[in-house]
C-alpha atoms as a PDB file:
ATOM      1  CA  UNK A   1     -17.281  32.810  62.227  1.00  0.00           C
ATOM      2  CA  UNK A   2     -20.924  33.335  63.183  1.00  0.00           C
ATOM      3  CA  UNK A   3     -23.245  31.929  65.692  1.00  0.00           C
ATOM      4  CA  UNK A   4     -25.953  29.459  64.873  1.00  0.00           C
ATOM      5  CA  UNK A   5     -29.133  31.810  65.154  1.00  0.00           C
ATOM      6  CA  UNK A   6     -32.687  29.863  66.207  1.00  0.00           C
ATOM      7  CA  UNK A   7     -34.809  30.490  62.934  1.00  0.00           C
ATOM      8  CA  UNK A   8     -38.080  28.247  63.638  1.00  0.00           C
ATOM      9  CA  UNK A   9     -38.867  25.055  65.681  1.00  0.00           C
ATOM     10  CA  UNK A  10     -38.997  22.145  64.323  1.00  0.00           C
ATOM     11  CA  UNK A  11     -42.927  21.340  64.154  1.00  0.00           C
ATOM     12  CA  UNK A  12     -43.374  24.524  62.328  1.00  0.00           C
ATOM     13  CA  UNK A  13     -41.854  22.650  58.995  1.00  0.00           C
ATOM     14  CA  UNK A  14     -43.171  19.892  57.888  1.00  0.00           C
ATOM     15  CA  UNK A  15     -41.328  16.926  55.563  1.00  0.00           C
ATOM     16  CA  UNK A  16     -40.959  17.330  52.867  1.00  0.00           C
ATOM     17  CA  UNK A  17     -41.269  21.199  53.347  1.00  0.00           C
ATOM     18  CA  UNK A  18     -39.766  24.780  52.778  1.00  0.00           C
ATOM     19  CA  UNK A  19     -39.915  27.799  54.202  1.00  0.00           C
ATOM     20  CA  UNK A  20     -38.246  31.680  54.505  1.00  0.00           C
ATOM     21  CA  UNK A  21     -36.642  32.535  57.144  1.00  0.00           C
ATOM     22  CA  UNK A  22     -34.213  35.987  58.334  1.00  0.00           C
ATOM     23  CA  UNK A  23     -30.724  34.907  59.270  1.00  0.00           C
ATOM     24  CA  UNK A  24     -29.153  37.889  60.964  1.00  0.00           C
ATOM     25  CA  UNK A  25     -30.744  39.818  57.942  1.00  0.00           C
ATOM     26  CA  UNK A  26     -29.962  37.589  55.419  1.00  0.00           C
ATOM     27  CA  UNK A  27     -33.120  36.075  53.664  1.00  0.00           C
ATOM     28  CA  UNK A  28     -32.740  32.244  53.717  1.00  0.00           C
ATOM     29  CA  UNK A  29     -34.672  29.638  52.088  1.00  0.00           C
ATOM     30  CA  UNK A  30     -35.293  26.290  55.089  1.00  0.00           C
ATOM     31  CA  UNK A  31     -35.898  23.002  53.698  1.00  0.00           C
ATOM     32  CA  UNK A  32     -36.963  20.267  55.634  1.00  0.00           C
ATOM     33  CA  UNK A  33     -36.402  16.389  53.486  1.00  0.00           C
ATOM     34  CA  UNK A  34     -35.660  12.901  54.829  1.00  0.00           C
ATOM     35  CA  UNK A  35     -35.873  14.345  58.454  1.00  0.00           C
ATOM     36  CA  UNK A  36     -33.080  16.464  57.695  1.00  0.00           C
ATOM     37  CA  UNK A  37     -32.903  20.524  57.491  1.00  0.00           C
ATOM     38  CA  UNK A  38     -30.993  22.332  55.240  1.00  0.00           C
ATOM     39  CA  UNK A  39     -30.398  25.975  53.788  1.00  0.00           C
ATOM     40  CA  UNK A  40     -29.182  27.657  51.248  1.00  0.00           C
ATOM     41  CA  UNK A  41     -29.582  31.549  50.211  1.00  0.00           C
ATOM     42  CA  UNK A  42     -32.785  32.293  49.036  1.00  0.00           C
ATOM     43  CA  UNK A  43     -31.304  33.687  45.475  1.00  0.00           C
ATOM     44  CA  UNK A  44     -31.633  32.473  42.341  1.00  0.00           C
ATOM     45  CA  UNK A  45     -27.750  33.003  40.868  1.00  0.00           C
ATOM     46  CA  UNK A  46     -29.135  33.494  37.241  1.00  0.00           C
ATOM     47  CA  UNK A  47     -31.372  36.204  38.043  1.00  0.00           C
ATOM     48  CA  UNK A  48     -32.406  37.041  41.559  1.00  0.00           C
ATOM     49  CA  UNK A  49     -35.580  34.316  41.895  1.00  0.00           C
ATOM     50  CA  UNK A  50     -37.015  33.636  45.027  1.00  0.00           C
ATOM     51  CA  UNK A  51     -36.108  29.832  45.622  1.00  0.00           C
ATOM     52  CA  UNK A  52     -38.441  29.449  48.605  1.00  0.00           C
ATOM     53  CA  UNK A  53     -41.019  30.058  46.136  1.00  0.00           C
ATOM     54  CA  UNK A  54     -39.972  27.118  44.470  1.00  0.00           C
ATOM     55  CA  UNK A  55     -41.143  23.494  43.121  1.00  0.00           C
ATOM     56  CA  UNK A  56     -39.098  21.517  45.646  1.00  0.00           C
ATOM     57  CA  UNK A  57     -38.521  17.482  44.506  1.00  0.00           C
ATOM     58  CA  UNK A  58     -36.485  15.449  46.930  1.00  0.00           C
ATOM     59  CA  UNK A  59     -33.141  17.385  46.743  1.00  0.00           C
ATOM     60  CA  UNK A  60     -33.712  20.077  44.452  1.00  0.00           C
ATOM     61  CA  UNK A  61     -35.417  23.365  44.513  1.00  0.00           C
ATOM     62  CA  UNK A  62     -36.686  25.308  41.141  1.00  0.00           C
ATOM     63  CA  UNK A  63     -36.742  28.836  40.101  1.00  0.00           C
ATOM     64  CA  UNK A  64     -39.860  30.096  39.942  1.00  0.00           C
ATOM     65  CA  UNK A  65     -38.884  32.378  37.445  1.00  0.00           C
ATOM     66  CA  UNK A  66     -36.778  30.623  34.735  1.00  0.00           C
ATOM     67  CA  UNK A  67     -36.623  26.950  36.065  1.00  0.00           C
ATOM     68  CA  UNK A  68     -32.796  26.662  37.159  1.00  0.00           C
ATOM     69  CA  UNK A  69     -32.450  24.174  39.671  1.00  0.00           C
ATOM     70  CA  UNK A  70     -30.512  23.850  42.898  1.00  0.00           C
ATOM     71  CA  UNK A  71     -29.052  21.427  44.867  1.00  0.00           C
ATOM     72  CA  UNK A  72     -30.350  22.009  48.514  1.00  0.00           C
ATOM     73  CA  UNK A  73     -28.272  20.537  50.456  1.00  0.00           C
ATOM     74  CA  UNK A  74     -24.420  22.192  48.946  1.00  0.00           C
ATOM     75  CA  UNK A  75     -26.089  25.091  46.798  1.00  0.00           C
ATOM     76  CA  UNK A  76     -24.895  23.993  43.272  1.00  0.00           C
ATOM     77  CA  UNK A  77     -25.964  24.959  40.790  1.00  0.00           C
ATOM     78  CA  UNK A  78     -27.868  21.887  38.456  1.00  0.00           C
ATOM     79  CA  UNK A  79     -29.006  23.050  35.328  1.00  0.00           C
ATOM     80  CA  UNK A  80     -29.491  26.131  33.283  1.00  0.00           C
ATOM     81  CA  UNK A  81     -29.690  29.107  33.001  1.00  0.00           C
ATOM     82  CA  UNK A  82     -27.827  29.193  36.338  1.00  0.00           C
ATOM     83  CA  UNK A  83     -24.552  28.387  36.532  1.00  0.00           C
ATOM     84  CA  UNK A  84     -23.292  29.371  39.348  1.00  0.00           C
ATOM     85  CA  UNK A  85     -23.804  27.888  42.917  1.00  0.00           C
ATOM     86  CA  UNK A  86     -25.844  29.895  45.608  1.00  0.00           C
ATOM     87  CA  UNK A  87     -24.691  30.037  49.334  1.00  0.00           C
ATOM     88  CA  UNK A  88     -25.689  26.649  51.722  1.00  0.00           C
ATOM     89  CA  UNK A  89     -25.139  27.193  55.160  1.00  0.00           C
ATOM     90  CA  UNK A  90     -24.861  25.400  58.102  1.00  0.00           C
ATOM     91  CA  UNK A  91     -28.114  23.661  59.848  1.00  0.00           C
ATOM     92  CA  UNK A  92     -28.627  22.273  63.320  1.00  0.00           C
ATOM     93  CA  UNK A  93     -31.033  20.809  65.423  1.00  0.00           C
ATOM     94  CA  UNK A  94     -31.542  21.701  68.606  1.00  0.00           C
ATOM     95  CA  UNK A  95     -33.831  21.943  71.899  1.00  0.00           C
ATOM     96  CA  UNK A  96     -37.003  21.341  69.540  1.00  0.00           C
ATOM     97  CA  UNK A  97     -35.935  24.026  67.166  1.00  0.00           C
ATOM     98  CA  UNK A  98     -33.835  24.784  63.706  1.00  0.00           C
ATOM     99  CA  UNK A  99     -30.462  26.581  64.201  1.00  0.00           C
ATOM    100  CA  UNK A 100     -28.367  28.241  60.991  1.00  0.00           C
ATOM    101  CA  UNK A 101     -25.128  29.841  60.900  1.00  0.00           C
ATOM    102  CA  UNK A 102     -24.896  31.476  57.658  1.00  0.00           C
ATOM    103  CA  UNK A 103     -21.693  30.594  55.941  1.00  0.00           C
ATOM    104  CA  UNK A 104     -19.326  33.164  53.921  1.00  0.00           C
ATOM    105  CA  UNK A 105     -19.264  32.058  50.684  1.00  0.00           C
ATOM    106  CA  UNK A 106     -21.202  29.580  48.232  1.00  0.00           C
ATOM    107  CA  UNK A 107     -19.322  26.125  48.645  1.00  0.00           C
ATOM    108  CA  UNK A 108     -17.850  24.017  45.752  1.00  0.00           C
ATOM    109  CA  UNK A 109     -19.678  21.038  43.758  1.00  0.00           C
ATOM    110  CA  UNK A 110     -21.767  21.712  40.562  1.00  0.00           C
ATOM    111  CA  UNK A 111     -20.720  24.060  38.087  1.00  0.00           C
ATOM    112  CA  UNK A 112     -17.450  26.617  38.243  1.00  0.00           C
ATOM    113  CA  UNK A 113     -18.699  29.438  39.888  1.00  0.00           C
ATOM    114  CA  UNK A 114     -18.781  32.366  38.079  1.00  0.00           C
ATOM    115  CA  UNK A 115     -15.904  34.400  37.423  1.00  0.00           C
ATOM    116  CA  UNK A 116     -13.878  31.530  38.186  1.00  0.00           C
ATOM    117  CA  UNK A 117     -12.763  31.039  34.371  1.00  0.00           C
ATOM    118  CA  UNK A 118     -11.852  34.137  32.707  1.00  0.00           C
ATOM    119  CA  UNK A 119     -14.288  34.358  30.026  1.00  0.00           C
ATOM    120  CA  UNK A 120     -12.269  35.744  26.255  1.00  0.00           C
ATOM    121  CA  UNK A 121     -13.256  38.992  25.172  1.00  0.00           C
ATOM    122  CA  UNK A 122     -14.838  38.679  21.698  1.00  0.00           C
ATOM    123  CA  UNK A 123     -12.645  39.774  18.736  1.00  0.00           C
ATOM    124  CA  UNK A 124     -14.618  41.545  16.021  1.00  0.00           C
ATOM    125  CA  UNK A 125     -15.182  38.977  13.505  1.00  0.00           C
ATOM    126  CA  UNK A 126     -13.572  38.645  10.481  1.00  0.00           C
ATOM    127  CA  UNK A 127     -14.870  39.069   6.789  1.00  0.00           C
ATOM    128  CA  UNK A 128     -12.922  36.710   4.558  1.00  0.00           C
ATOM    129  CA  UNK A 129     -11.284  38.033   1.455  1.00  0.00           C
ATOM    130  CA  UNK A 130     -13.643  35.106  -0.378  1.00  0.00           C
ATOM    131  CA  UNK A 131     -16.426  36.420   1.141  1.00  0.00           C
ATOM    132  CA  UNK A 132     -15.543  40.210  -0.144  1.00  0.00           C
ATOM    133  CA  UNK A 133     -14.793  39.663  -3.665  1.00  0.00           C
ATOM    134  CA  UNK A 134     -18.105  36.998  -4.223  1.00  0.00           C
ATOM    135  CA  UNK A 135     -20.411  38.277  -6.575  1.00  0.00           C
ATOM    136  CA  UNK A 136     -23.458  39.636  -5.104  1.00  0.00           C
ATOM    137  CA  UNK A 137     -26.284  37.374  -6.791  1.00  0.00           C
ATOM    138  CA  UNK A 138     -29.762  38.732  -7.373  1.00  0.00           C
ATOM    139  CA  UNK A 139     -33.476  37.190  -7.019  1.00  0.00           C
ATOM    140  CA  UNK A 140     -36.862  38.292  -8.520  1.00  0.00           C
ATOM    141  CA  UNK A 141     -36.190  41.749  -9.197  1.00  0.00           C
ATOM    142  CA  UNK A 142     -33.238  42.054  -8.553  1.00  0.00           C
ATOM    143  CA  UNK A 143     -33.150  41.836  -4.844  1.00  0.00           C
ATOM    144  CA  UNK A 144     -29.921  40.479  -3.554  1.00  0.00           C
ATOM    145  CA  UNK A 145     -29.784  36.764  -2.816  1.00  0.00           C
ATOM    146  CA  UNK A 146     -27.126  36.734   0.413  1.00  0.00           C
ATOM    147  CA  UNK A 147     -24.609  33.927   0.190  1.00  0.00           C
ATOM    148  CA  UNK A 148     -23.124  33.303   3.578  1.00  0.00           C
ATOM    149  CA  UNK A 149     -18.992  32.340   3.793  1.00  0.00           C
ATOM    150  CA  UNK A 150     -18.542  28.849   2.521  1.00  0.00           C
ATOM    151  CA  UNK A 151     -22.159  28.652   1.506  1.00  0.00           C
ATOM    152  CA  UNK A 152     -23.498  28.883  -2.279  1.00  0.00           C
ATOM    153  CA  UNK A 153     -27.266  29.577  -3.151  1.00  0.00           C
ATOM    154  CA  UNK A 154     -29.034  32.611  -1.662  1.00  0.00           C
ATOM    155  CA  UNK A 155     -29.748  33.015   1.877  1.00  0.00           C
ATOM    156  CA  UNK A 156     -32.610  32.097   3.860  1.00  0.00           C
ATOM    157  CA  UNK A 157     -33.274  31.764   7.864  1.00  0.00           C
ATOM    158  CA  UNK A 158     -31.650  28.286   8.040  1.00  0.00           C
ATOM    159  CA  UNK A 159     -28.110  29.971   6.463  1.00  0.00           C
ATOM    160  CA  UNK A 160     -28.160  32.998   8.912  1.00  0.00           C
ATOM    161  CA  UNK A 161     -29.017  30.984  11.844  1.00  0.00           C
ATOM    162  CA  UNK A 162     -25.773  28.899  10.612  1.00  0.00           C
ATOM    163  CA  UNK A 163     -23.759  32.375  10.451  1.00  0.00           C
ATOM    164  CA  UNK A 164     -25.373  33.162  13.894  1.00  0.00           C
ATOM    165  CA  UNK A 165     -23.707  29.814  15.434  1.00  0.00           C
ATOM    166  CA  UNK A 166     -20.376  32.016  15.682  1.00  0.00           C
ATOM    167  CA  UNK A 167     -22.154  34.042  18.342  1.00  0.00           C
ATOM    168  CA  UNK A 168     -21.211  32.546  21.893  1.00  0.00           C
ATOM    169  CA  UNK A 169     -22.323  33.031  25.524  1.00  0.00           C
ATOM    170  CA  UNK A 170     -19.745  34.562  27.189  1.00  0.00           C
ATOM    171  CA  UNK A 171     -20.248  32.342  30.216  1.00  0.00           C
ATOM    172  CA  UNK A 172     -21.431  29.715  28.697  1.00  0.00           C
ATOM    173  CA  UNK A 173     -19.123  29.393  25.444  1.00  0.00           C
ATOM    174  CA  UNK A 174     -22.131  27.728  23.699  1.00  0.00           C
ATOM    175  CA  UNK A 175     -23.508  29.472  20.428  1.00  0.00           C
ATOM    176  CA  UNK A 176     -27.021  31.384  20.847  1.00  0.00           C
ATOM    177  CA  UNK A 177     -28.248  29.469  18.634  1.00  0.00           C
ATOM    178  CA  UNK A 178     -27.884  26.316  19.939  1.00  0.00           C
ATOM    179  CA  UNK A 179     -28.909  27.845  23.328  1.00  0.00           C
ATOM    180  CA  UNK A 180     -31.848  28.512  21.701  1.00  0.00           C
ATOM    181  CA  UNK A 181     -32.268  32.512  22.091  1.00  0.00           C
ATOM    182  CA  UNK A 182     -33.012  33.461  18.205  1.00  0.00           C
ATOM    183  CA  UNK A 183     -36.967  33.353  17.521  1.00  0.00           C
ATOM    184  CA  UNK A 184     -36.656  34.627  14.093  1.00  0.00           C
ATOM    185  CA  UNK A 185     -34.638  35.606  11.143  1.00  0.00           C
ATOM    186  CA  UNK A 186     -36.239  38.223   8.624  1.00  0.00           C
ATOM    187  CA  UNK A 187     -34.206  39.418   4.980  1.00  0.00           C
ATOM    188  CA  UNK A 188     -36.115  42.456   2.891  1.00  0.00           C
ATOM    189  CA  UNK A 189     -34.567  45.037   0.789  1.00  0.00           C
ATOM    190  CA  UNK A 190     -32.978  47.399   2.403  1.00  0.00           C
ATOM    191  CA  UNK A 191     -34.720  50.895   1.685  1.00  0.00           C
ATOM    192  CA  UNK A 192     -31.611  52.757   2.590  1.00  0.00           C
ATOM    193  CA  UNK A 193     -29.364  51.023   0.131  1.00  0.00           C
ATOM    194  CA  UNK A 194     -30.700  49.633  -2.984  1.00  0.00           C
ATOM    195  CA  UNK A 195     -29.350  46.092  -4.314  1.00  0.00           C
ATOM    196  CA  UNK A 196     -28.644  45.484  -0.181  1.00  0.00           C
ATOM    197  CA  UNK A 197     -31.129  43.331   2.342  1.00  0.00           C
ATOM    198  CA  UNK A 198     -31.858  44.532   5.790  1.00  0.00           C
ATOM    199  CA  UNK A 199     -31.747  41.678   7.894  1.00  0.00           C
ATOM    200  CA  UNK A 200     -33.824  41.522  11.066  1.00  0.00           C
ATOM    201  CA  UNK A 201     -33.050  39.511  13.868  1.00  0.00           C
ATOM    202  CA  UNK A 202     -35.710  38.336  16.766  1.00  0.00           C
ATOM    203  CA  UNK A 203     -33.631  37.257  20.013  1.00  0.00           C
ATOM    204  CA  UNK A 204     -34.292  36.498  23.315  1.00  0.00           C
ATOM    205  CA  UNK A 205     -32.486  36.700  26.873  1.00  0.00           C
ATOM    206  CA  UNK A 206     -32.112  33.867  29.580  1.00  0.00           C
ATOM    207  CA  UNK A 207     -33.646  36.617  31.412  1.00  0.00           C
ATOM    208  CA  UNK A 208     -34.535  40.138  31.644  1.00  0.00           C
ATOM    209  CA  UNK A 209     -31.724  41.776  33.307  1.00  0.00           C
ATOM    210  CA  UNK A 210     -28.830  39.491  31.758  1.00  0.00           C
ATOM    211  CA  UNK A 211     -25.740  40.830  31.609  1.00  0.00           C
ATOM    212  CA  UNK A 212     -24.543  39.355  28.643  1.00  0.00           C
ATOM    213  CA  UNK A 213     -27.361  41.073  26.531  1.00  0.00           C
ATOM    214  CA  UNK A 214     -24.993  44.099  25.095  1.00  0.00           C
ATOM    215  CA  UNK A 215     -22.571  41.809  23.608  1.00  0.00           C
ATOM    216  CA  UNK A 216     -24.496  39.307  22.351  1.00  0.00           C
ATOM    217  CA  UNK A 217     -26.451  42.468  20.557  1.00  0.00           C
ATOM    218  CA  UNK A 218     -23.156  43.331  19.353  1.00  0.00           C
ATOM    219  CA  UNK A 219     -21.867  40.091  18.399  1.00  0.00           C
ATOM    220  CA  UNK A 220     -25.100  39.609  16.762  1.00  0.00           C
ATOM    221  CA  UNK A 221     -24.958  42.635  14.548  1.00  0.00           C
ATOM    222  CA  UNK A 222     -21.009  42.230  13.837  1.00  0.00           C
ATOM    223  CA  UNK A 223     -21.346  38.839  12.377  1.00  0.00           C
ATOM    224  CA  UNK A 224     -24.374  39.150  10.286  1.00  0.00           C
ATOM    225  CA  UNK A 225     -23.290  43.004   9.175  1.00  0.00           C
ATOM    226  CA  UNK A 226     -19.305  41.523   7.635  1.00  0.00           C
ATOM    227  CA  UNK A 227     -21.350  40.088   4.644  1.00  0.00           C
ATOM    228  CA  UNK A 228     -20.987  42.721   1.805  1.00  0.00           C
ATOM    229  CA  UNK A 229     -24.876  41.627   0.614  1.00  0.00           C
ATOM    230  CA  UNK A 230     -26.348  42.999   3.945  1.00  0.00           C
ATOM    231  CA  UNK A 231     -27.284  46.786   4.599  1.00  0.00           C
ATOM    232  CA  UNK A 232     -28.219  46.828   8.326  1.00  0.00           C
ATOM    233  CA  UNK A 233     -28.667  44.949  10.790  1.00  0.00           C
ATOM    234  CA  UNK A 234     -31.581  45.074  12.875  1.00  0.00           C
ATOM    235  CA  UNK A 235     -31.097  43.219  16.893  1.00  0.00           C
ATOM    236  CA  UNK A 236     -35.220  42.979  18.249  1.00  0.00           C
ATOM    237  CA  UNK A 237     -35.459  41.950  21.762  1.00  0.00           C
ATOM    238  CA  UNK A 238     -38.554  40.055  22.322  1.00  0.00           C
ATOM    239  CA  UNK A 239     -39.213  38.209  25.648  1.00  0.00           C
ATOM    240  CA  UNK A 240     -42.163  36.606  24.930  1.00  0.00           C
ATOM    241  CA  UNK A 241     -42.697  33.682  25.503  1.00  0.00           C
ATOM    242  CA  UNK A 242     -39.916  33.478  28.053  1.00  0.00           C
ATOM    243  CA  UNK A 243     -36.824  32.059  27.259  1.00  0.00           C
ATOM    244  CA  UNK A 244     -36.486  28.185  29.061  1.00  0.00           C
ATOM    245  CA  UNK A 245     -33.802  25.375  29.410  1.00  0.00           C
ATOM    246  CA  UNK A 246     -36.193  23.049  26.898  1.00  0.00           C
ATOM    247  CA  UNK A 247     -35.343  25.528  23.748  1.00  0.00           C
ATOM    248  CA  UNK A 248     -31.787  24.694  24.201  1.00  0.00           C
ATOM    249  CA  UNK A 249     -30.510  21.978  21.470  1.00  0.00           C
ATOM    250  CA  UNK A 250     -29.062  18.799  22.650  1.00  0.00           C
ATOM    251  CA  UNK A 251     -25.583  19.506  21.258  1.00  0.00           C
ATOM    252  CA  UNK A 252     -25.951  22.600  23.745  1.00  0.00           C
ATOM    253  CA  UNK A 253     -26.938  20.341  26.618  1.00  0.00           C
ATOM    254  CA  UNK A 254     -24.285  18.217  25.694  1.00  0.00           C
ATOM    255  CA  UNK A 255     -21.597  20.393  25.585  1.00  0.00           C
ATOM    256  CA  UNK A 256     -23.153  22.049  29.308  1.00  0.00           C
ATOM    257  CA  UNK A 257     -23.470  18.624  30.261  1.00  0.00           C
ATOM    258  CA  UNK A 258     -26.970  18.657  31.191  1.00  0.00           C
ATOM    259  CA  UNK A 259     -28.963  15.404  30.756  1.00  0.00           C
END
């Protein structure tokens, strides 16, 4: 096990206060709340963030970069996009100054850290036979009105976005809908292939770098490409503005649990 390492005296922190600190080159984020210290790593799980440069409030620190918040004093994880705990370690006091011994591994409480579920590896999704032999209707001038499976009338945003709610996290297991990452739906003619629409998709990411971003682009295209009416299917990335908790529905923070 390690030693507790001196990182700062005491009077250099004030309460309610945060700052970083090196722990046997380790970069750890010191809070000091309630006349008690406490430390966790200073990574954001969901995408790297900074913690120490944070909003802290009472027991909770806040991404900077995407708002996830963290429990400072056991490192869970409290609300999206992060849902995995970051490392706390262990914090004493001692001859006027702040002592941490860095622990090995984030500790439990808060939500399942990742990996700890084995998330299903999407199966391509099925066209139904119904959906195949439909008739193709037409608008205007003769531009195909989609019908999505189960659905009569032609297609608009509102219908895709329903087709799109059989696109899941793969961490989550909550639709991207619902989570909030589709900014917009556009259906024109396809060019290519006449009597066909090319559908255009606007998503966004929980972040950047998120590693679920190839197969949701894949999901994405799979599910609205198995209706016969649609041509191609276009997947734009757009990342502004950013992506935040508050665009996710409440059925999504119900089912995450997140109140």
């Amino acid at each position: 096990m390690a030693d507790f390492l001196r990182v700062a005296d005491v009077s250099e922190i004030p309460d309610p206060g945060k700052t970083l600190v090196d722990v046997d080159g380790d970069m750890v984020a010191l809070f000091h709340v309630g006349g008690v210290f406490y430390a966790i790593d200073d990574v954001c799980t969901h995408d790297g963030g900074p913690l120490a440069d944070g909003e802290l409030r009472d027991h909770k620190i806040s991404c900077p970069r995407h708002g996830a918040k963290f429990d400072i004093r056991t490192g869970a994880a409290l609300s999206m996009p992060a849902i995995r705990s970051t490392r706390a370690h262990d914090v004493k006091v001692e001859d006027g100054g702040v002592w941490v011994r860095l622990r090995a591994e984030a500790g439990s409480g808060g939500p399942p850290l990742h990996g700890a579920v084995s998330a299903p590896v999407a199966a391509p999704l099925p066209v139904t036979s119904a959906a195949v032999a439909a008739p193709v209707p037409t608008v205007g001038g003769g531009s195909p009105a989609v019908v999505a499976p189960g659905e009569s009338g032609p297609l608009c945003e509102d219908r895709v976005r329903e087709m799109l709610k059989e696109v899941k996290d793969p961490e989550l297991f909550v639709n991207i809908v619902d989570l909030g990452l589709i900014y917009g739906v556009t259906l024109s003619p396809s060019a290519d292939v006449p009597g066909k629409l090319h559908a255009a998709i606007d998503m966004t990411m929980t972040s950047p770098a998120c590693p679920a971003g190839p197969q949701l682009i894949a999901d994405t295209k799979r599910c609205v490409g198995a209706s016969p009416e649609v041509a191609a299917v276009e997947v734009r990335i757009v990342m502004e503005p950013p992506w935040t908790p508050d665009r996710m529905t409440d059925a999504a923070r119900d089912q995450l649990g997140i109140f």
